[in-house]
C-alpha atoms as a PDB file:
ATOM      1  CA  UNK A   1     249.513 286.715 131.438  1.00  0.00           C
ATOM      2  CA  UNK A   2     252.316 287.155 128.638  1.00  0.00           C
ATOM      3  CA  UNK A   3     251.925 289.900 126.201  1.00  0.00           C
ATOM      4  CA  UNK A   4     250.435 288.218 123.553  1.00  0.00           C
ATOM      5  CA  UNK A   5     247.364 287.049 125.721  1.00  0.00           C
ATOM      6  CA  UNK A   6     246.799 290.591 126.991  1.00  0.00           C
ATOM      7  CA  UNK A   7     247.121 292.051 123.566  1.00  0.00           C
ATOM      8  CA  UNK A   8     244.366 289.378 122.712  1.00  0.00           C
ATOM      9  CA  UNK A   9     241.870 290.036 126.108  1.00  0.00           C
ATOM     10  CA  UNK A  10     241.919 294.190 124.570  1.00  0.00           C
ATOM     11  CA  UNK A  11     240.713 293.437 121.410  1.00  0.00           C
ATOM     12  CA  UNK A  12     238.386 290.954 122.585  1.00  0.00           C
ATOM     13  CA  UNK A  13     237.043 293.586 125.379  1.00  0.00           C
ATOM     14  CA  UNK A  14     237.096 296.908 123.790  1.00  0.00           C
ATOM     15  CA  UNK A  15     234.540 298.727 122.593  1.00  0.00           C
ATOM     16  CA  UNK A  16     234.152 302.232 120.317  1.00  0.00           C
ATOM     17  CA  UNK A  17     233.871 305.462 121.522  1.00  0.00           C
ATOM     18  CA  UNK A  18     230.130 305.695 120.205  1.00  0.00           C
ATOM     19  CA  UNK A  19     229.304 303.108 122.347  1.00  0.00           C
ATOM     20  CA  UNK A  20     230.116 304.769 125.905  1.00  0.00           C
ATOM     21  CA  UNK A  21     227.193 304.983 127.879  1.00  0.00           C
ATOM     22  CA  UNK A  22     227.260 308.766 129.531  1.00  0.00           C
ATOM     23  CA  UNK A  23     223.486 307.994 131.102  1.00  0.00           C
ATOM     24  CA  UNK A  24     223.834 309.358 134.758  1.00  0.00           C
ATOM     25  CA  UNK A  25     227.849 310.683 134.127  1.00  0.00           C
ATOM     26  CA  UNK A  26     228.836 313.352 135.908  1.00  0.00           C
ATOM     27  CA  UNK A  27     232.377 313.419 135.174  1.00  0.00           C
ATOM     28  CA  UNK A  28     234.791 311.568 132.405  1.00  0.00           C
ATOM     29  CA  UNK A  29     238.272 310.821 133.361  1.00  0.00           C
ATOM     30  CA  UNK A  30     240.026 309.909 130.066  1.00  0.00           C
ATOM     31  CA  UNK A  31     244.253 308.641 129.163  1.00  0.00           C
ATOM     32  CA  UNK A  32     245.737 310.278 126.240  1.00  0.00           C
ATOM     33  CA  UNK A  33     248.453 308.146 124.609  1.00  0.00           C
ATOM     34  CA  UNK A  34     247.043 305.935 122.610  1.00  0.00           C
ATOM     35  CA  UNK A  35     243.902 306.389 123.577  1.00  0.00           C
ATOM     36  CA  UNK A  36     243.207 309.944 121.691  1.00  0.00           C
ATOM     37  CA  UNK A  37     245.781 309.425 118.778  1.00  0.00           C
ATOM     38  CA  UNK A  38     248.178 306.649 117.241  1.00  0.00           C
ATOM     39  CA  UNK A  39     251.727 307.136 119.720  1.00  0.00           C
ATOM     40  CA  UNK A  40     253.909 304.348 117.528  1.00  0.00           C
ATOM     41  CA  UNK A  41     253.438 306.675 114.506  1.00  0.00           C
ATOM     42  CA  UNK A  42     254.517 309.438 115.941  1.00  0.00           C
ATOM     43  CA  UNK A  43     257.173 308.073 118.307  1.00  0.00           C
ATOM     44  CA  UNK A  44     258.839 306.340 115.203  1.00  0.00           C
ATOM     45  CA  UNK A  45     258.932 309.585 113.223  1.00  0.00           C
ATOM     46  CA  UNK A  46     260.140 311.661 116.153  1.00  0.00           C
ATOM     47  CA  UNK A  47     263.143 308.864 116.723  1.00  0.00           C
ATOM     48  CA  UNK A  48     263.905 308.814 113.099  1.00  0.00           C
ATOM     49  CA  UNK A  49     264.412 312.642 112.647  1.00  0.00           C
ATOM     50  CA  UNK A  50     266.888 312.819 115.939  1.00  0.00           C
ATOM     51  CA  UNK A  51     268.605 310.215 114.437  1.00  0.00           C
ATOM     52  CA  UNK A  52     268.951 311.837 111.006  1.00  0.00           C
ATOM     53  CA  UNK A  53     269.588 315.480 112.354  1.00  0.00           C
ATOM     54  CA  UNK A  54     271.556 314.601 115.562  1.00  0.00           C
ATOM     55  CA  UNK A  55     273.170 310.841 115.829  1.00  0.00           C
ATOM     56  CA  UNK A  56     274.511 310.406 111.833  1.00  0.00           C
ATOM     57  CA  UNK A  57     277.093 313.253 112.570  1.00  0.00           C
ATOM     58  CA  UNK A  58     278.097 311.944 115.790  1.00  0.00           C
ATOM     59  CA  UNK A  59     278.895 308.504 116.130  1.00  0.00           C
ATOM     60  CA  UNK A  60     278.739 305.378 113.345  1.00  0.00           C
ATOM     61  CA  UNK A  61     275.403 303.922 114.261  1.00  0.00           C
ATOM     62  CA  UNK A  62     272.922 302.240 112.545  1.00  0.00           C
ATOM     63  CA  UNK A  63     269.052 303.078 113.384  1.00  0.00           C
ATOM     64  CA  UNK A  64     268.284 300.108 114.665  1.00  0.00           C
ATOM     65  CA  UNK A  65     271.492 300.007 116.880  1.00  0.00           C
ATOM     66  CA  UNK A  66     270.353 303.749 117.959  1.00  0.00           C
ATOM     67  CA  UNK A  67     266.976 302.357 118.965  1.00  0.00           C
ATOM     68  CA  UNK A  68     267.975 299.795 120.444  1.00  0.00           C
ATOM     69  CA  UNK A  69     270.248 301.666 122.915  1.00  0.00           C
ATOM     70  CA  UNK A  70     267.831 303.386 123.745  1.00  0.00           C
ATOM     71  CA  UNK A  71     265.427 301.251 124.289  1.00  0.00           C
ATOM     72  CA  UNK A  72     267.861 299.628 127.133  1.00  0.00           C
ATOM     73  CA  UNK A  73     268.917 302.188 128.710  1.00  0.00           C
ATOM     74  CA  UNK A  74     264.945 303.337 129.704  1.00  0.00           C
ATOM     75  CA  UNK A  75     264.612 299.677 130.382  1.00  0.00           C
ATOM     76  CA  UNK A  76     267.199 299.980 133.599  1.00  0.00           C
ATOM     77  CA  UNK A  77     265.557 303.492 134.275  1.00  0.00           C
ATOM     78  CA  UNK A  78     262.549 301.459 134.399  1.00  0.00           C
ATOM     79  CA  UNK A  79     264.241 298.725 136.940  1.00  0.00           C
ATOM     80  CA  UNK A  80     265.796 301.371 139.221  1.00  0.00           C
ATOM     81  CA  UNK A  81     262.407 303.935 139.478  1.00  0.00           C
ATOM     82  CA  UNK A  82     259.879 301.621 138.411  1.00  0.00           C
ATOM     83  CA  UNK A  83     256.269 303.259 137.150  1.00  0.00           C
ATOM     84  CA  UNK A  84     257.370 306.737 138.613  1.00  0.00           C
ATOM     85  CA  UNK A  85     257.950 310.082 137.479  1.00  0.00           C
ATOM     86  CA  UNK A  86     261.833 309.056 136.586  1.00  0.00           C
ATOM     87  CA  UNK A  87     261.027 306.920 134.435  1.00  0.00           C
ATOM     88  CA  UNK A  88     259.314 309.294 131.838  1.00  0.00           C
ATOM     89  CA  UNK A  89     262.658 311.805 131.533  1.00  0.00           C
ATOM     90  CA  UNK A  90     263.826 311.519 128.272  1.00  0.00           C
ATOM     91  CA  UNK A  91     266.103 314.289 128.391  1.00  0.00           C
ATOM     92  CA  UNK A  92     268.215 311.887 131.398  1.00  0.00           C
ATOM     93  CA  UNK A  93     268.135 308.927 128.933  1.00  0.00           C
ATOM     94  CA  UNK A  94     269.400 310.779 125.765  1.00  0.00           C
ATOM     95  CA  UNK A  95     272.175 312.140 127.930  1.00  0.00           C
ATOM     96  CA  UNK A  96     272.753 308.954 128.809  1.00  0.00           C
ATOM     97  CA  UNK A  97     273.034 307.513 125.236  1.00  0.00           C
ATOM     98  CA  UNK A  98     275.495 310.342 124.125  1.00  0.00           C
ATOM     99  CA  UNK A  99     278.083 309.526 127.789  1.00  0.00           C
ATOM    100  CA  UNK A 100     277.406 306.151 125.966  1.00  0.00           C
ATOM    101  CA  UNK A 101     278.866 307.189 122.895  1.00  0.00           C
ATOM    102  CA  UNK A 102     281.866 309.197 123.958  1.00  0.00           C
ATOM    103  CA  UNK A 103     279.838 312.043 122.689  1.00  0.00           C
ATOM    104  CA  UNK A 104     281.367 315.627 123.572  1.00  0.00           C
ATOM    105  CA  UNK A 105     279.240 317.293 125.785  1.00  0.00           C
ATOM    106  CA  UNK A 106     276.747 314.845 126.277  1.00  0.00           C
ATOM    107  CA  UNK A 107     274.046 317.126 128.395  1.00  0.00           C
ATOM    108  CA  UNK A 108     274.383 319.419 125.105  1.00  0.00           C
ATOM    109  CA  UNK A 109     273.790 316.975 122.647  1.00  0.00           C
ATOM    110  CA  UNK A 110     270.803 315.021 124.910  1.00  0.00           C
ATOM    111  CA  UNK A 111     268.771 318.891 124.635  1.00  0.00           C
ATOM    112  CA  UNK A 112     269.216 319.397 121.181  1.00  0.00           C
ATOM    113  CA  UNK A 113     267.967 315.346 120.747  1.00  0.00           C
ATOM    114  CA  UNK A 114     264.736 316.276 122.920  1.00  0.00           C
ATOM    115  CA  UNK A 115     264.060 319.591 121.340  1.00  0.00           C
ATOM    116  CA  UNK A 116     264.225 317.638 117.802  1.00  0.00           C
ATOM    117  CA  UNK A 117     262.097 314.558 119.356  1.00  0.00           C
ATOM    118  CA  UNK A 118     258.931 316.230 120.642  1.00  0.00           C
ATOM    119  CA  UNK A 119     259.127 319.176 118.160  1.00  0.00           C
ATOM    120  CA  UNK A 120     258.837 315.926 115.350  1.00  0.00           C
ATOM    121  CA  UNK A 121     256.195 314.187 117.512  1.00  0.00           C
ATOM    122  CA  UNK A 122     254.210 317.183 117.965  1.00  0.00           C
ATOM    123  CA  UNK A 123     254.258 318.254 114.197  1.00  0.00           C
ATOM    124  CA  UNK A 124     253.173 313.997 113.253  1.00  0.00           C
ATOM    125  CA  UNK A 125     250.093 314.995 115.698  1.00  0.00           C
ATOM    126  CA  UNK A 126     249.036 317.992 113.766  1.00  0.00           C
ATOM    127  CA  UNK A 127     248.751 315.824 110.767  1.00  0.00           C
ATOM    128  CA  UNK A 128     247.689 312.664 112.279  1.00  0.00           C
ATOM    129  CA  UNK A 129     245.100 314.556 114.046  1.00  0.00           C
ATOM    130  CA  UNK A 130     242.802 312.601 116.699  1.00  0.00           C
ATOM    131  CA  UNK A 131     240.640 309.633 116.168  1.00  0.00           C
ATOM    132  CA  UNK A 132     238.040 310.853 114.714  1.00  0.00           C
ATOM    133  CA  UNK A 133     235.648 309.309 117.010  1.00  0.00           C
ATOM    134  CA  UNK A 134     237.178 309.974 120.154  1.00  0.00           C
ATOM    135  CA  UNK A 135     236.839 313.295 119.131  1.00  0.00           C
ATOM    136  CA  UNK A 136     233.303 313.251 118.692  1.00  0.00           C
ATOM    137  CA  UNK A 137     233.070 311.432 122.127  1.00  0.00           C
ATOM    138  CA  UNK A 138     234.748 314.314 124.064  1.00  0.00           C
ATOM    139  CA  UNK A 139     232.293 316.759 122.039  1.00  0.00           C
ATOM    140  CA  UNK A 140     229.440 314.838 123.353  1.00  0.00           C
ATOM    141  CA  UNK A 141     230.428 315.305 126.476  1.00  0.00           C
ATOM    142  CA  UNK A 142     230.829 318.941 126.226  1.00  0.00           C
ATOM    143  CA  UNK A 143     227.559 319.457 124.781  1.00  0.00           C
ATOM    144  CA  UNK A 144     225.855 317.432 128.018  1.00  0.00           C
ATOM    145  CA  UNK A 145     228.427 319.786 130.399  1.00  0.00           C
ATOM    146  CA  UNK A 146     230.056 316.571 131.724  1.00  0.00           C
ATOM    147  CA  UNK A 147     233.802 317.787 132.743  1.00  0.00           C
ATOM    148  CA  UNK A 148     236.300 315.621 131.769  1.00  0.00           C
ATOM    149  CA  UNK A 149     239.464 315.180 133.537  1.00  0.00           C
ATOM    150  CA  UNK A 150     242.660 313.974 131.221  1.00  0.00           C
ATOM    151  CA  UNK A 151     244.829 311.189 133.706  1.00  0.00           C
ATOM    152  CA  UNK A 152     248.015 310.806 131.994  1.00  0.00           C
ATOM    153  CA  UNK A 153     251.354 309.019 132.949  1.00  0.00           C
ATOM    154  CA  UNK A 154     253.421 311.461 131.109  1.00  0.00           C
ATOM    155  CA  UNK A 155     254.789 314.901 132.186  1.00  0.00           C
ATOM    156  CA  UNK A 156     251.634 318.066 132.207  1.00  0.00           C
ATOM    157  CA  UNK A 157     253.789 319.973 130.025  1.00  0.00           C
ATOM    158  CA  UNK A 158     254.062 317.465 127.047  1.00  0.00           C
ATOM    159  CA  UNK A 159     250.980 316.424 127.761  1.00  0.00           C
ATOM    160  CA  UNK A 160     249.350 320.041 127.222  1.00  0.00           C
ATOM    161  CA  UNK A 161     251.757 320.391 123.894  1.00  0.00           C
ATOM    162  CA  UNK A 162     250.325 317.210 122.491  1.00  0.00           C
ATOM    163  CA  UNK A 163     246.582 318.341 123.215  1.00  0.00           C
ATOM    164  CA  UNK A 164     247.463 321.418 121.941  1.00  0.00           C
ATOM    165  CA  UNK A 165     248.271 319.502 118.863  1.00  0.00           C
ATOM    166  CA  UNK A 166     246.040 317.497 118.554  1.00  0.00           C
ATOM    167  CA  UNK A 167     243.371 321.121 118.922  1.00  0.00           C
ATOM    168  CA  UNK A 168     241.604 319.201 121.937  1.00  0.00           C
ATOM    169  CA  UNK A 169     242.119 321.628 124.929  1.00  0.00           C
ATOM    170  CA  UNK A 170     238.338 322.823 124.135  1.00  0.00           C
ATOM    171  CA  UNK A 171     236.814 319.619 125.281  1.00  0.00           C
ATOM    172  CA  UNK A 172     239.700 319.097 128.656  1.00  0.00           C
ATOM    173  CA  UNK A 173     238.759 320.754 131.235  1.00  0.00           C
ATOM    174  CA  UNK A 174     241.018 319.620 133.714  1.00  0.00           C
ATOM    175  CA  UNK A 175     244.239 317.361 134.385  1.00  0.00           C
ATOM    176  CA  UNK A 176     246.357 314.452 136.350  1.00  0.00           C
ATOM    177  CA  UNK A 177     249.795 313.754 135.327  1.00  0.00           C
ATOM    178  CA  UNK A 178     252.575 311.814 136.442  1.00  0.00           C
ATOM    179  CA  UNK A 179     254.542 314.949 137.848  1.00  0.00           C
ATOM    180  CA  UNK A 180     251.385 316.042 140.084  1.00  0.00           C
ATOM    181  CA  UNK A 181     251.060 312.497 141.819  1.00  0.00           C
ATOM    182  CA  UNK A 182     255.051 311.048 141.474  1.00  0.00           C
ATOM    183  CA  UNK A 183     253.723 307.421 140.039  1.00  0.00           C
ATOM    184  CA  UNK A 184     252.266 306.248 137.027  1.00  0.00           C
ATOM    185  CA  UNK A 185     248.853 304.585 136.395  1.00  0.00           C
ATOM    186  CA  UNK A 186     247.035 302.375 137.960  1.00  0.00           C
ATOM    187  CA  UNK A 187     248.518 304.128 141.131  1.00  0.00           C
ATOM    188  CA  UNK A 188     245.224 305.081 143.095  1.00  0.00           C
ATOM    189  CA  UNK A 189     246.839 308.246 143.651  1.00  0.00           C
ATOM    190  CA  UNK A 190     245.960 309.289 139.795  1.00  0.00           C
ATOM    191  CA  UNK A 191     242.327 308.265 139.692  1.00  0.00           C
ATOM    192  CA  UNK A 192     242.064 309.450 143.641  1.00  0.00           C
ATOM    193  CA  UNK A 193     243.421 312.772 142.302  1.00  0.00           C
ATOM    194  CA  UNK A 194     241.415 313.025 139.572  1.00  0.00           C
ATOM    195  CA  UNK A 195     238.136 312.837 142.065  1.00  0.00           C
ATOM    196  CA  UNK A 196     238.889 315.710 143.931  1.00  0.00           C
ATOM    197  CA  UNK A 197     239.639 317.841 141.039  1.00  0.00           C
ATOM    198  CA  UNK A 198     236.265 317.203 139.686  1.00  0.00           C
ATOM    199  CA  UNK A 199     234.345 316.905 143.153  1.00  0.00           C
ATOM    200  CA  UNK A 200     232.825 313.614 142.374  1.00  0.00           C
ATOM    201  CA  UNK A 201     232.760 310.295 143.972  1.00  0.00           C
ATOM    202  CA  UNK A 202     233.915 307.220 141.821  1.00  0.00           C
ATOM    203  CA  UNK A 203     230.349 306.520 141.219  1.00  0.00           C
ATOM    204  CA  UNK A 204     229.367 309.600 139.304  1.00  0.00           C
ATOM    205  CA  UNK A 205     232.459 308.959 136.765  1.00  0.00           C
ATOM    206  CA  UNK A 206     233.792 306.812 134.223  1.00  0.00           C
ATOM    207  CA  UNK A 207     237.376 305.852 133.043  1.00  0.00           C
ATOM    208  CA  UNK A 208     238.034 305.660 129.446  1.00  0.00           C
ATOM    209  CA  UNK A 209     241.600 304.243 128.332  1.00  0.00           C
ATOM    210  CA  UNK A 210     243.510 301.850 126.041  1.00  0.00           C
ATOM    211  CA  UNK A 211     245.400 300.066 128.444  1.00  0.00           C
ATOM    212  CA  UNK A 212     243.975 296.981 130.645  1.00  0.00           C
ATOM    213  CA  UNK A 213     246.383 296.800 133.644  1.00  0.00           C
ATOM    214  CA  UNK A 214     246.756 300.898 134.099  1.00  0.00           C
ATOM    215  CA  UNK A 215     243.599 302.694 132.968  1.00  0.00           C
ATOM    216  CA  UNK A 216     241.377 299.908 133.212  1.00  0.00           C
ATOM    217  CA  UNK A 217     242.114 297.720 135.911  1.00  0.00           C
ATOM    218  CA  UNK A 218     243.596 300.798 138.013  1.00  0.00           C
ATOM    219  CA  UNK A 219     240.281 302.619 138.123  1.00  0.00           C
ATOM    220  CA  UNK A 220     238.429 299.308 138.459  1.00  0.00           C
ATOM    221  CA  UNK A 221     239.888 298.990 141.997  1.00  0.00           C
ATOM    222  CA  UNK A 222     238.469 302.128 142.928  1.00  0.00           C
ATOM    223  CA  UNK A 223     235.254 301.223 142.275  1.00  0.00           C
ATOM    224  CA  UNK A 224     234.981 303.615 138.863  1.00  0.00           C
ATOM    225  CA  UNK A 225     233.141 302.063 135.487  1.00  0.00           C
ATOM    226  CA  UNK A 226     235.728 301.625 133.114  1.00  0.00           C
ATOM    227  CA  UNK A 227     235.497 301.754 129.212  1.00  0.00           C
ATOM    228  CA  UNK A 228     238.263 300.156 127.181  1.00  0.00           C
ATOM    229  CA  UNK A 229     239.022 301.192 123.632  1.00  0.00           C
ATOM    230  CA  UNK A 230     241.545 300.744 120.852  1.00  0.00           C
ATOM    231  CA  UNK A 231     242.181 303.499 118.746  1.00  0.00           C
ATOM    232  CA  UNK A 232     242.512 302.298 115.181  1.00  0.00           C
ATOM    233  CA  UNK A 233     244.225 304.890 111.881  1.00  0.00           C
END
C-alpha cells in the first residue's frame, strides 16, 4: 500500500472522538502525536526558530537545504535502528548535522538546537491547545473513572512536557513510551505494557490513535478494539 492509498483508507475509516463507544470500557489506551494536537504545526515552527536563532550564524544554508539535511540524516538513523528508541534522539541527529557542517563544537551547537526546538514546540502547544474534542473525550472518561493509559513512541520526558502543554495531565493517568519498552508502535511490547499497568485484559480496553499501521493495526493484533481518528485545526 503506497502512501497515498493509506492516507486515503484513514480518512475513509476514521471516526470523531464523540463517537467512541466507552459502553463496557474499563480502560482507554490513547497515542498522543497527532492524535491529541496538530504535530506538523508545531514541528514546522520549532524547525524554523532553530534555524533562525542557531543555523543563519553558522553556516550559508537555506531552510529548505537545513530541512532537508535533516530530514536524511534521521532517515539513515531510521535504516540502521529501525522503529526503536534510537531513532527518536534528536539531540544525536542535530549533532550530526553541525559534524556535517564543519560546525565548531558540534555536541555544543546540537544542545543549544534541541533546547531551542522543543522549547518552540512546546510554546506552539500552549497556543494551539488540544483538539477540542479529544479533550472532551478524555473528560468523559474521567467522569465514568475509566483510566486511561497514554502509549507513545516518543521519549516519557517530552512526552510529559507536551501534556503538560497541552494542560492534559488531569485526564492521564498513566504511561508507555518508547524508552520504557526499547521499540516503537505497533510493537506488542507497548500495548502488552500498557495492560499490565492498568490490570486489564485486551478485552476490557480500547485503543484510540491516528495512525493505521502502529496504533491501529498494532493493538488490533492483540485482540484490543481500536478507534481511529484524525485530528483536524
Amino acid at each position: 500500500m503506497n502512501e497515498i492509498q493509506m492516507k486515503n483508507l484513514i480518512l475513509q475509516d476514521s471516526i470523531s472522538f464523540p463517537d467512541i463507544n466507552l459502553d463496557g470500557v474499563k480502560g482507554v489506551l490513547i497515542d498522543l502525536d497527532d492524535t491529541l494536537y496538530f504535530y506538523k504545526q508545531a514541528h514546522e515552527k520549532a524547525f524554523r526558530s532553530m534555524y533562525d536563532k542557531v543555523i543563519t550564524s553558522l553556516c550559508k544554508i537555506s531552510f529548505q537545504q537545513f530541512v532537508k539535511q535533516i530530514e536524511d540524516i534521521w532517515q539513515d538513523f531510521y535504516k540502521d535502528f529501525g522503529a526503536t528508541v534510537f531513532t527518536h534522539n534528536r539531540m544525536v541527529t542535530f549533532q550530526r548535522f553541525a559534524e556535517k557542517n564543519n560546525i565548531k563544537k558540534p555536541y555544543i551547537v546540537a544542545e543549544r538546537m534541541q533546547r531551542i526546538y522543543f522549547d518552540s514546540f512546546m510554546k506552539t502547544l500552549k497556543t494551539q491547545g488540544p483538539a477540542l474534542q479529544a479533550k472532551e473525550f478524555l473528560k468523559k472518561c474521567k467522569e465514568q473513572k475509566i483510566p486511561v493509559c497514554l502509549v507513545t513512541d516518543m521519549y516519557a520526558i517530552i512526552q510529559v512536557r507536551k501534556l503538560k502543554s497541552l494542560g492534559l495531565t488531569n485526564y492521564v493517568d498513566l504511561m508507555v513510551s518508547n524508552d520504557e519498552v526499547g521499540s516503537d508502535k505497533p510493537n506488542p511490547k507497548m500495548f502488552k505494557r500498557a495492560l499490565q499497568k492498568l490490570n486489564l485484559k485486551p478485552k476490557d480496553v480500547i485503543m484510540v490513535g491516528n495512525d493505521l499501521e502502529r496504533d491501529i493495526e498494532g493493538a488490533r493484533k492483540l485482540g484490543i478494539s481500536t478507534y481511529q481518528v484524525v485530528v483536524h485545526k
